[in-house]
Protein backbone atom coordinates (compact mmCIF):
# COMPACT_ATOMS: atom_id res chain seq x y z
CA UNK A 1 15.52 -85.31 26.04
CA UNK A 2 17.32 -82.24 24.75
CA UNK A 3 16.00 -82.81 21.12
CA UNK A 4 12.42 -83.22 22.91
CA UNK A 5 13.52 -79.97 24.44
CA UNK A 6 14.39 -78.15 21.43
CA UNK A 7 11.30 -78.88 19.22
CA UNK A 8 9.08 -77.30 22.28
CA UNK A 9 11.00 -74.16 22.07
CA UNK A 10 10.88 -74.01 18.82
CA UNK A 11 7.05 -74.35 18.27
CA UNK A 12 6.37 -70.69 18.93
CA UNK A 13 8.19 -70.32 15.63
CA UNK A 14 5.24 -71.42 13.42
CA UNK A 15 2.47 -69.84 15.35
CA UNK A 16 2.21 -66.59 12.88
CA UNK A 17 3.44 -69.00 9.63
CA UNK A 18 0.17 -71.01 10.42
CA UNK A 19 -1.91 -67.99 11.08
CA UNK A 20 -0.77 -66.98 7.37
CA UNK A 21 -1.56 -69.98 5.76
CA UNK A 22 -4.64 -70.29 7.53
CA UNK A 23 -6.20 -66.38 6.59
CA UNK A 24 -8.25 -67.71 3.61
CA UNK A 25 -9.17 -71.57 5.12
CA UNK A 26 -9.79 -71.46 8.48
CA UNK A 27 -10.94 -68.22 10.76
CA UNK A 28 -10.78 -70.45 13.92
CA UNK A 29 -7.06 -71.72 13.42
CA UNK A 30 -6.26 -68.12 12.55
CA UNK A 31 -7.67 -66.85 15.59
CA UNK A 32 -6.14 -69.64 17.65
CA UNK A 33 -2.45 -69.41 16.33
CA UNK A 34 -2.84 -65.16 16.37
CA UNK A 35 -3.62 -65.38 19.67
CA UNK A 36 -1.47 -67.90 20.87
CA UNK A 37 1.69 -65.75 19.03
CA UNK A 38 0.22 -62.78 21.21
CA UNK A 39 0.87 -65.17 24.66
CA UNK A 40 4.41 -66.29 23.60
CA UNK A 41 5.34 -62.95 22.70
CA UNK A 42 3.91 -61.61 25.72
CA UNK A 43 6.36 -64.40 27.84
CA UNK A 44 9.37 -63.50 25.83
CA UNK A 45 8.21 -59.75 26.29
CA UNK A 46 8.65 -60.48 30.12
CA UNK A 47 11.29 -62.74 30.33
CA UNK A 48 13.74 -61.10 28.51
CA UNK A 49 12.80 -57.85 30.04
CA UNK A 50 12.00 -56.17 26.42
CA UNK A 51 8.97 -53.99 27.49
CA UNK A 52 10.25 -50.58 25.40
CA UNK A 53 10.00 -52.42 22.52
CA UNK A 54 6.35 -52.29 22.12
CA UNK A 55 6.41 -48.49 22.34
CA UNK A 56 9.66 -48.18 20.25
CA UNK A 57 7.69 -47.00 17.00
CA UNK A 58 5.32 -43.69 17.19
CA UNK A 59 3.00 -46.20 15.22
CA UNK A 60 3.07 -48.43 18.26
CA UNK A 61 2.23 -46.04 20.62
CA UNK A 62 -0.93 -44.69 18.43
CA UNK A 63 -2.13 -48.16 18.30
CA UNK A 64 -2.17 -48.48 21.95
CA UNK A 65 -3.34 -45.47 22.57
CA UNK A 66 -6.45 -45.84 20.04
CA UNK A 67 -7.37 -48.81 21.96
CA UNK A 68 -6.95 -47.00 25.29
CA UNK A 69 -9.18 -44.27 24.61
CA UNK A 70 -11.81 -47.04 23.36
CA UNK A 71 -12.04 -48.18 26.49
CA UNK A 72 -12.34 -44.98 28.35
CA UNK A 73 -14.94 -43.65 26.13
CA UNK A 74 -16.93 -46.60 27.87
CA UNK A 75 -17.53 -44.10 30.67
CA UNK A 76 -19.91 -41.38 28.55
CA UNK A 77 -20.64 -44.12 25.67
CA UNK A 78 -24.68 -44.64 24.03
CA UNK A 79 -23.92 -48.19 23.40
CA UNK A 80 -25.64 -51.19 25.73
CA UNK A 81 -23.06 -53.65 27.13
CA UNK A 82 -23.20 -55.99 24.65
CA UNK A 83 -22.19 -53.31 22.07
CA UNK A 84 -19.85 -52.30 23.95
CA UNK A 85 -18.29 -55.45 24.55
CA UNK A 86 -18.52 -56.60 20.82
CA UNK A 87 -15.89 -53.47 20.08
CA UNK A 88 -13.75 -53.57 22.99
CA UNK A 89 -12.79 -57.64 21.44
CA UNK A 90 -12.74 -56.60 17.74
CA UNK A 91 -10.79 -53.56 18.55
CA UNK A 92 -8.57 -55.45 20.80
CA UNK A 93 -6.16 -56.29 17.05
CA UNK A 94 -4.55 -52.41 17.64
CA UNK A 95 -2.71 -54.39 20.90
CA UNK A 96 -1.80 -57.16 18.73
CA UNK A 97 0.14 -55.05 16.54
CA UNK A 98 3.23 -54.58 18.81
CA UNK A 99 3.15 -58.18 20.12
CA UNK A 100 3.47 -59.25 16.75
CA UNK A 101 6.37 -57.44 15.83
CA UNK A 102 8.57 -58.76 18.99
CA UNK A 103 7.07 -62.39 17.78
CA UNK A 104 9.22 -61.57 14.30
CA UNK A 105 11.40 -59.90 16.13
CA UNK A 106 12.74 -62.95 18.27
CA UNK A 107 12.15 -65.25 15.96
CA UNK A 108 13.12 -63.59 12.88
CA UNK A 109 10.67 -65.87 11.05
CA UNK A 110 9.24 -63.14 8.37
CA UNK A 111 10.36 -65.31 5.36
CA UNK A 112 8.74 -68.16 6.71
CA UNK A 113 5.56 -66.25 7.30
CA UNK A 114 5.32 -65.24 3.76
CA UNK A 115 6.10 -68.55 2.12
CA UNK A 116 3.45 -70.16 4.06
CA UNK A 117 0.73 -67.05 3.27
CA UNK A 118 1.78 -67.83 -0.20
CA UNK A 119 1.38 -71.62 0.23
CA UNK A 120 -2.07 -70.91 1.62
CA UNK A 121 -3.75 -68.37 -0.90
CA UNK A 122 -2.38 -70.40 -3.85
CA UNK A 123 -4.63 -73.66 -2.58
CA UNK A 124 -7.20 -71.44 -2.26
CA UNK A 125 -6.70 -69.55 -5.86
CA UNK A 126 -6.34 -72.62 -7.88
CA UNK A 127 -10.19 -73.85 -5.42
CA UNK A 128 -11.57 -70.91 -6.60
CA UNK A 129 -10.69 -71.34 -10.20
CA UNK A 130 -12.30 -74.90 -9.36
CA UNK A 131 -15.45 -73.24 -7.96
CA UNK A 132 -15.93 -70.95 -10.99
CA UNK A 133 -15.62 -73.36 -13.58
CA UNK A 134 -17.81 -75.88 -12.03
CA UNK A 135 -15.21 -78.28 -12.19
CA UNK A 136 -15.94 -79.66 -8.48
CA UNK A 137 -19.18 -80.28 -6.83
CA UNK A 138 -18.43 -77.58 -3.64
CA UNK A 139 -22.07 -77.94 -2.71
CA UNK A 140 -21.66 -81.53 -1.95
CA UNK A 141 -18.05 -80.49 -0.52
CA UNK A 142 -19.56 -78.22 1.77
CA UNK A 143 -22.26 -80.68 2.96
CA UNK A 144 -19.09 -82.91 3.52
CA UNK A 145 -17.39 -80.71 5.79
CA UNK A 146 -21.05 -79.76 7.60
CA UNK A 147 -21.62 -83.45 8.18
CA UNK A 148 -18.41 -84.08 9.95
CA UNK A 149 -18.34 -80.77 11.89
CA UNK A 150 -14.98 -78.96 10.03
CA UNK A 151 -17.12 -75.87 8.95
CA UNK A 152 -20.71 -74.70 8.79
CA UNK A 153 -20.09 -72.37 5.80
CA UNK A 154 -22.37 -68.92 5.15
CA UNK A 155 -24.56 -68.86 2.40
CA UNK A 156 -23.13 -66.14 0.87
CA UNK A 157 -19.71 -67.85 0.88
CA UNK A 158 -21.79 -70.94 -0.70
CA UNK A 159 -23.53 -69.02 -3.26
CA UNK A 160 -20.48 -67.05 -4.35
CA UNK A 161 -18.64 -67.83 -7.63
CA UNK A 162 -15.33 -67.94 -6.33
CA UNK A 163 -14.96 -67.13 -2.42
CA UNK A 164 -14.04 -70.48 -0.77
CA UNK A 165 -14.07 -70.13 3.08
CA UNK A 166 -14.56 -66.20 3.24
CA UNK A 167 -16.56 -63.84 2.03
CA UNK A 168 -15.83 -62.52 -1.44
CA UNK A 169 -14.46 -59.30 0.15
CA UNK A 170 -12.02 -60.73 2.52
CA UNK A 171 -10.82 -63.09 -0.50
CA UNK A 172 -10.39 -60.19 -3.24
CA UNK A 173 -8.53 -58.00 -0.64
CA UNK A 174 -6.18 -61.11 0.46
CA UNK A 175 -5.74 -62.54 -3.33
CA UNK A 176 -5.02 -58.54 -4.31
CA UNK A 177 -1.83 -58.24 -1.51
CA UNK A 178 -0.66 -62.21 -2.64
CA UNK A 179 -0.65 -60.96 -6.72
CA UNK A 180 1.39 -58.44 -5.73
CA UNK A 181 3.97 -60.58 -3.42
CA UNK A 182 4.18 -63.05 -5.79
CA UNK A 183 4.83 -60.07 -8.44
CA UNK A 184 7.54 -58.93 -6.07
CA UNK A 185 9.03 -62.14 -5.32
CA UNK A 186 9.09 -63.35 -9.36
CA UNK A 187 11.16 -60.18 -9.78
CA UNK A 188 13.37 -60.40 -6.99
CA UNK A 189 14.00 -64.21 -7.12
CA UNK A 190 14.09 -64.81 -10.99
CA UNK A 191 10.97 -67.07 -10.97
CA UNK A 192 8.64 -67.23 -13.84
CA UNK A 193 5.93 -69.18 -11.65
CA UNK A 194 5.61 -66.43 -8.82
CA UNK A 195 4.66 -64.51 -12.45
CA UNK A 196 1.73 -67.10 -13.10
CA UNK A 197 0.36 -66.75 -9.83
CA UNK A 198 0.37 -62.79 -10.11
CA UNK A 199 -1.31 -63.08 -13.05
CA UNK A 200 -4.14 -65.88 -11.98
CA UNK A 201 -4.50 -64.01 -8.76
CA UNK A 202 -4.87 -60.61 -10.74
CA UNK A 203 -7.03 -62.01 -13.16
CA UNK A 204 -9.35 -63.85 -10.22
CA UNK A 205 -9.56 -60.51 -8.29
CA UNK A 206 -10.34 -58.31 -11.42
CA UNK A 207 -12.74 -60.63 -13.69
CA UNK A 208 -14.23 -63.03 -11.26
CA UNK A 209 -14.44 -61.46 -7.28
CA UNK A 210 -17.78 -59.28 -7.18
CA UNK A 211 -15.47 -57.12 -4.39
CA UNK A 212 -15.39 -53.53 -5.62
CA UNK A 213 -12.72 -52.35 -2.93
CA UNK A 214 -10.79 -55.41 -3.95
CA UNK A 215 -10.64 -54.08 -7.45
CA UNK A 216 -9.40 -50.60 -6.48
CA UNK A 217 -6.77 -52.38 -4.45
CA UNK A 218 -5.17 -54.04 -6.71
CA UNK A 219 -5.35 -51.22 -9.69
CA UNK A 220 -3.67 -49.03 -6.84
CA UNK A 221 -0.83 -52.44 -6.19
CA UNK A 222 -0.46 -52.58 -10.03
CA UNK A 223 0.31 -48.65 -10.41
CA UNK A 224 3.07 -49.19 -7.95
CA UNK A 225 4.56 -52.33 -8.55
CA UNK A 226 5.01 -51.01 -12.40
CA UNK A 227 6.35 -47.36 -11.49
CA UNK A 228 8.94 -48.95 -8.79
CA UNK A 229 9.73 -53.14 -10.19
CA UNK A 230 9.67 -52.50 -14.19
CA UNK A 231 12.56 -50.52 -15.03
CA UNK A 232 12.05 -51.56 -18.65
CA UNK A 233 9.80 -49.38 -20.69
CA UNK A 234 9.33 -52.26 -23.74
CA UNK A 235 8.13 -54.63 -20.52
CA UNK A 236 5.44 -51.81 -19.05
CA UNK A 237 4.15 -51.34 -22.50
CA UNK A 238 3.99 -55.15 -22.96
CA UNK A 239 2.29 -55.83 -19.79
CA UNK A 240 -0.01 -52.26 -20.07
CA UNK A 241 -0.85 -53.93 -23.69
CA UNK A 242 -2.00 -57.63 -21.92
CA UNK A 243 -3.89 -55.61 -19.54
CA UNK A 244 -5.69 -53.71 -21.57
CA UNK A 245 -6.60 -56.58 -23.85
CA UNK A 246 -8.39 -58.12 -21.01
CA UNK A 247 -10.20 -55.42 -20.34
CA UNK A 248 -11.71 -55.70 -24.51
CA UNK A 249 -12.31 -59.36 -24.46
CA UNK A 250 -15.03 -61.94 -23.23
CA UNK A 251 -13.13 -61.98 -19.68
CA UNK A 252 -14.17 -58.73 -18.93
CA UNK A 253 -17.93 -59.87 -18.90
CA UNK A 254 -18.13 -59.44 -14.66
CA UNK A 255 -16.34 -56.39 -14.62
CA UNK A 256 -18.57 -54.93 -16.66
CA UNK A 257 -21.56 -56.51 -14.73
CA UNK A 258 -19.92 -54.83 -11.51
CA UNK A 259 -20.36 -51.94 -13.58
CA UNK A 260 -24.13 -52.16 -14.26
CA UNK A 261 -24.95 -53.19 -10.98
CA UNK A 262 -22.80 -49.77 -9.50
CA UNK A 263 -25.23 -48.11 -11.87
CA UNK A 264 -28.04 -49.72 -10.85
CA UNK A 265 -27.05 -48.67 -7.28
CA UNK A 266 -27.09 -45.02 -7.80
CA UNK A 267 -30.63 -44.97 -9.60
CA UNK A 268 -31.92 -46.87 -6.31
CA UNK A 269 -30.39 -43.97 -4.14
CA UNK A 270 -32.10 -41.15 -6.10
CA UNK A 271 -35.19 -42.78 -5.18
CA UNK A 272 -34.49 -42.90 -1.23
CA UNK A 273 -33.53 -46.53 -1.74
CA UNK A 274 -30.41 -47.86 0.17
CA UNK A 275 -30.74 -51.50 0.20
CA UNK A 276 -27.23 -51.94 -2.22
CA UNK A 277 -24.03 -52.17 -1.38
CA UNK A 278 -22.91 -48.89 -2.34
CA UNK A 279 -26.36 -47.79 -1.05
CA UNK A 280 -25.82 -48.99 2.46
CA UNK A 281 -22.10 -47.43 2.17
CA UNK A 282 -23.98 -44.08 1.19
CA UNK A 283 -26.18 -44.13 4.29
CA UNK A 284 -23.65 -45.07 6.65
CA UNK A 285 -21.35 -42.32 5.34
CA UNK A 286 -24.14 -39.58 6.12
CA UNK A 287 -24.64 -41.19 9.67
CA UNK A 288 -20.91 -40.79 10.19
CA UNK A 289 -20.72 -37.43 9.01
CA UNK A 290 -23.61 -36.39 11.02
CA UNK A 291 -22.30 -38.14 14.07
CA UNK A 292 -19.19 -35.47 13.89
CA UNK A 293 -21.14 -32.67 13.43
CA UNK A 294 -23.21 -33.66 16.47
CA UNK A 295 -20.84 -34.37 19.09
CA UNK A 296 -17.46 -33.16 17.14
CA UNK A 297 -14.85 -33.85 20.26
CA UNK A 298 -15.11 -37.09 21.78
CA UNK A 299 -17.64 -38.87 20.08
CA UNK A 300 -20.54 -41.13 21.16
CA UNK A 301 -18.40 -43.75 22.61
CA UNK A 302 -17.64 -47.37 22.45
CA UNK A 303 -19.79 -49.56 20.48
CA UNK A 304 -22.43 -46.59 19.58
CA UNK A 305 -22.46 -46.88 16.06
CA UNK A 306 -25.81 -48.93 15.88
CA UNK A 307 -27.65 -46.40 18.03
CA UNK A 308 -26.60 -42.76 16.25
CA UNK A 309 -27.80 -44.93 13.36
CA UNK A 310 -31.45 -45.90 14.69
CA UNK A 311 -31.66 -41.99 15.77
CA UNK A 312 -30.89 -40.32 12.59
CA UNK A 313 -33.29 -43.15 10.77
CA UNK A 314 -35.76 -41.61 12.61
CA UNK A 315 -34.77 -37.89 12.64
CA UNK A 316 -34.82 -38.00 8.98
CA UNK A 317 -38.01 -40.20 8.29
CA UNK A 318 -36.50 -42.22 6.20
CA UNK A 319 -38.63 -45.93 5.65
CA UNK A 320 -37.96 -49.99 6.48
CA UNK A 321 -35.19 -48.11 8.51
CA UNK A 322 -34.42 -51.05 9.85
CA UNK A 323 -32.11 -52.84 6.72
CA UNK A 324 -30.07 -50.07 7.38
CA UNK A 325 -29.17 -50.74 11.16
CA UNK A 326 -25.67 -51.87 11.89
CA UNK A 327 -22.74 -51.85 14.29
CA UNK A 328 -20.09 -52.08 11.38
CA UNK A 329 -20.39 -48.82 8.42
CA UNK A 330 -17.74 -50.32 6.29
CA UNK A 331 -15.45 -47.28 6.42
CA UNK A 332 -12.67 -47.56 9.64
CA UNK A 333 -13.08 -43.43 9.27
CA UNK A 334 -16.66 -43.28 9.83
CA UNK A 335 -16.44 -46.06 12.30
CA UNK A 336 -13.94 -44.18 14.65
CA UNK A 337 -14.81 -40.84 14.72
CA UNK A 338 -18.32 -42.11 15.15
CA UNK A 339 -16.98 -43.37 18.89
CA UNK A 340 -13.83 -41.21 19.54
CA UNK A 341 -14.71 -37.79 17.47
CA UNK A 342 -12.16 -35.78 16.11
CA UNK A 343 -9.54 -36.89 18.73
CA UNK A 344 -10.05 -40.88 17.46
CA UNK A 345 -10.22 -39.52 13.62
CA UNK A 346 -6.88 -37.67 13.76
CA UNK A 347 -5.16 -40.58 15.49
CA UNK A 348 -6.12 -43.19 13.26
CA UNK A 349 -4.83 -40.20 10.13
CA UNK A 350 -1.40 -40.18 12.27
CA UNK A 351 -1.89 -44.15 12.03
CA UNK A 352 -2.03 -44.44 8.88
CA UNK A 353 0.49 -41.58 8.45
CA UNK A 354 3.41 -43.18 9.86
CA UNK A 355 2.39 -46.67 8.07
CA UNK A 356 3.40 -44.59 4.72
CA UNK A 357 5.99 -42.78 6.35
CA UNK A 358 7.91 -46.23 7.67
CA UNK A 359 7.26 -47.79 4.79
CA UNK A 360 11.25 -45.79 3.66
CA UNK A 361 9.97 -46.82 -0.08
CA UNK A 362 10.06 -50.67 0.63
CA UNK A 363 8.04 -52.42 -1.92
CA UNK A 364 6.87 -54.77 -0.10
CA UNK A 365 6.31 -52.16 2.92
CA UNK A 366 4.35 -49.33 0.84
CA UNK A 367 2.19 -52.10 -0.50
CA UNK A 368 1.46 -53.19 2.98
CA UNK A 369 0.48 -49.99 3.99
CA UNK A 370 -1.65 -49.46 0.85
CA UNK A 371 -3.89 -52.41 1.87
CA UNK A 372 -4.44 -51.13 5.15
CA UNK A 373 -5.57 -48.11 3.89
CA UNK A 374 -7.57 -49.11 0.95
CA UNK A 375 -9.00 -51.88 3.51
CA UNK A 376 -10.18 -49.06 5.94
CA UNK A 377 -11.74 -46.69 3.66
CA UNK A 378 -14.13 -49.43 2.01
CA UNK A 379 -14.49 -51.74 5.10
CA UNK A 380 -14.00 -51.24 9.09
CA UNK A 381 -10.99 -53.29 8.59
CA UNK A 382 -10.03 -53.57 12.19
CA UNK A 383 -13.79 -54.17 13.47
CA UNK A 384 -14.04 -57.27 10.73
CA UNK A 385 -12.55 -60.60 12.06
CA UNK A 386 -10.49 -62.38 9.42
CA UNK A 387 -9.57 -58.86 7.67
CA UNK A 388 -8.39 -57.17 10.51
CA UNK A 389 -6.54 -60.17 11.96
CA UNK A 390 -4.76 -59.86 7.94
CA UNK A 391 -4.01 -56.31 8.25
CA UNK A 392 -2.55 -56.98 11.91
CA UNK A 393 -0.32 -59.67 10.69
CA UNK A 394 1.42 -57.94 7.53
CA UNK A 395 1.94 -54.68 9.59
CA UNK A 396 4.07 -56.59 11.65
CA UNK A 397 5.98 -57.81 8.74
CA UNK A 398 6.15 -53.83 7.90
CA UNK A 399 7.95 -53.40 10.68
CA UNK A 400 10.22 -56.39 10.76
CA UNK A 401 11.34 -54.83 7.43
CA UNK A 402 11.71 -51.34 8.56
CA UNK A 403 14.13 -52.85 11.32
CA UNK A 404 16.34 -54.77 8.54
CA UNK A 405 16.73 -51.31 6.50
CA UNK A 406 17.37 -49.33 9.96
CA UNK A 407 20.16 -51.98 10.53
């Protein structure tokens, strides 16, 4: 009975491990283990009487506080209630935040969180090298897994060279932060393999993912990892030389497709067309902007995005408007002030402030908080399921770290 007793309590344990291997396979069993770290947390939280805890860190307290004001800003919002709704559960990851932390915390499982992340993203690295080189069938797999009710994949997901179970954007920004882990951990622990998987990962995200933010993410992980891991100049110049070779040769063939299609892009926008990604970014960004100068303080409120979109549309005349509407802009900036104005913009600055400011020039910690901000300027990181749940997750590690240096 007492051994019975001791594997319960110790289940909690691998709630957030799973939800790490889980990020890039399965958004259901991420959700489901997130959530049900949240509960036990929440128990301990209460049981052991811990409640200043969640509001030890400033960064904490802005979290709440950003949620808090999402909900007031129901009472003067534009949005209908199902808009509302929709951003009240997305938005509902800044609560997580804290929980998580007291999860590691208690449990002081961090290490086993990041060795099953790792175990995860590598099955799904070495899948999408599969995918690429057509060297499994993964439209009969994904009939397979239709048939017998695992997963109804997206077509985009289907008809994308690499992504496996998430969009291409959501895999380049995950596959970015694991190259530069497994750089970290190769040069930490000695291990020539965690070197390999930097470099597959690095090599996936650069010359095979279509995701643009995903590229600047990892050029921006690279630039620190060599200024802070490679004291040896001979070893930067080696690696800068690799680099660059890749860059010259026949693997560079999508990156400089990326390239054409960005140009492409911008000759579409000169002619009042916005139907590209970078297009659609474009528009967005002048919605937002206008959005601040129209009702600077406080914003439009929760879930108004879609709405101050359809009205400037139609202010401004501009045609097939309706390719253009959205809830989500794809910038965490624009997305914010949009609903909480100037007060909601210079929180979620002080957010991201004290991310880089606790960060105490950890590598691991300033890379963290160079994903979350990378993540929000290109995407509304927090809004988007699987990404935000990501971002929620290894700022909890951040601060399981910042805890070990403090001590």
């Amino acid at each position: 009975m007492a051994f019975s007793h001791l594997k319960i309590n110790n289940i909690p344990i691998y709630f957030l491990p799973l939800a790490a291997f889980f990020i890039l396979i399965s958004s259901a069993a991420t959700n489901i283990f997130i959530i049900l770290s949240v509960i036990s947390s929440l128990y301990l939280c209460i049981k052991n009487s811990d409640y200043k805890i969640l509001i030890k860190e400033n960064f904490f307290k802005v979290s709440i506080i950003l949620y808090f004001l999402l909900v007031l800003s129901c009472i003067y919002t534009i949005g209908d209630a199902e808009q509302i709704f929709d951003v009240l559960k997305k938005y509902i990851k800044f609560l997580y935040i804290p929980f998580l932390f007291y999860a590691l915390y208690v449990m002081n499982n961090d290490k086993k969180i990041i060795n099953f992340f790792i175990t995860g993203c590598t099955f799904i690295l070495f899948m999408s090298y599969l995918k690429y080189f057509s060297i499994i069938d993964f439209d009969s797999f994904y009939r397979f897994l239709h048939e017998i009710n695992i997963a109804d994949t997206k077509e985009k997901i289907i008809n994308n060279n690499t992504s496996i179970f998430q969009h291409y954007i959501i895999q380049g920004i995950v596959l970015s932060f694991y190259s530069y882990l497994c750089l970290i951990k190769a040069f930490t622990e000695r291990n020539y393999m965690f070197y390999f998987l930097s470099f597959l990962s690095f090599y996936n995200v650069l010359f095979m993912n279509d995701s643009r933010a995903a590229y600047i993410l990892i050029l921006f992980l690279l630039l620190i990892s060599f200024f802070m891991i490679l004291k040896n100049k001979k070893l930067k110049i080696t690696l800068l030389i690799l680099i660059a070779s890749l860059f010259f040769s026949q693997f560079s063939s999508n990156l400089i497709e990326r390239v054409k299609v960005l140009e492409v892009d911008i000759s579409l926008m000169e002619n009042n067309n916005f139907n590209t990604s970078l297009g659609l970014r474009y528009i967005w960004a002048k919605v937002g902007i206008n959005n601040i100068y129209q009702r600077p303080l406080i914003g439009y409120g929760a879930g108004s995005f879609e709405n101050t979109s359809l009205n400037f549309y139609e202010k401004n005349n501009i045609t097939s408007y309706s390719k253009y509407v959205t809830r989500n802009p794809h910038n965490e900036f624009i997305s914010i002030s949009t609903q909480l104005g100037f007060i909601g913009l210079i929180l979620f600055i002080i957010f991201h402030y004290y991310l880089f400011k606790d960060s105490r020039n950890n590598l691991l910690n300033l890379g963290i908080a160079t994903t979350v901000l990378v993540s929000s300027i290109f995407n509304s990181a927090f809004y988007d399921n699987m990404l935000g749940l990501f971002l929620v997750l290894i700022i909890s590690i951040l601060y399981k770290n910042q805890l070990k240096i403090k001590n």
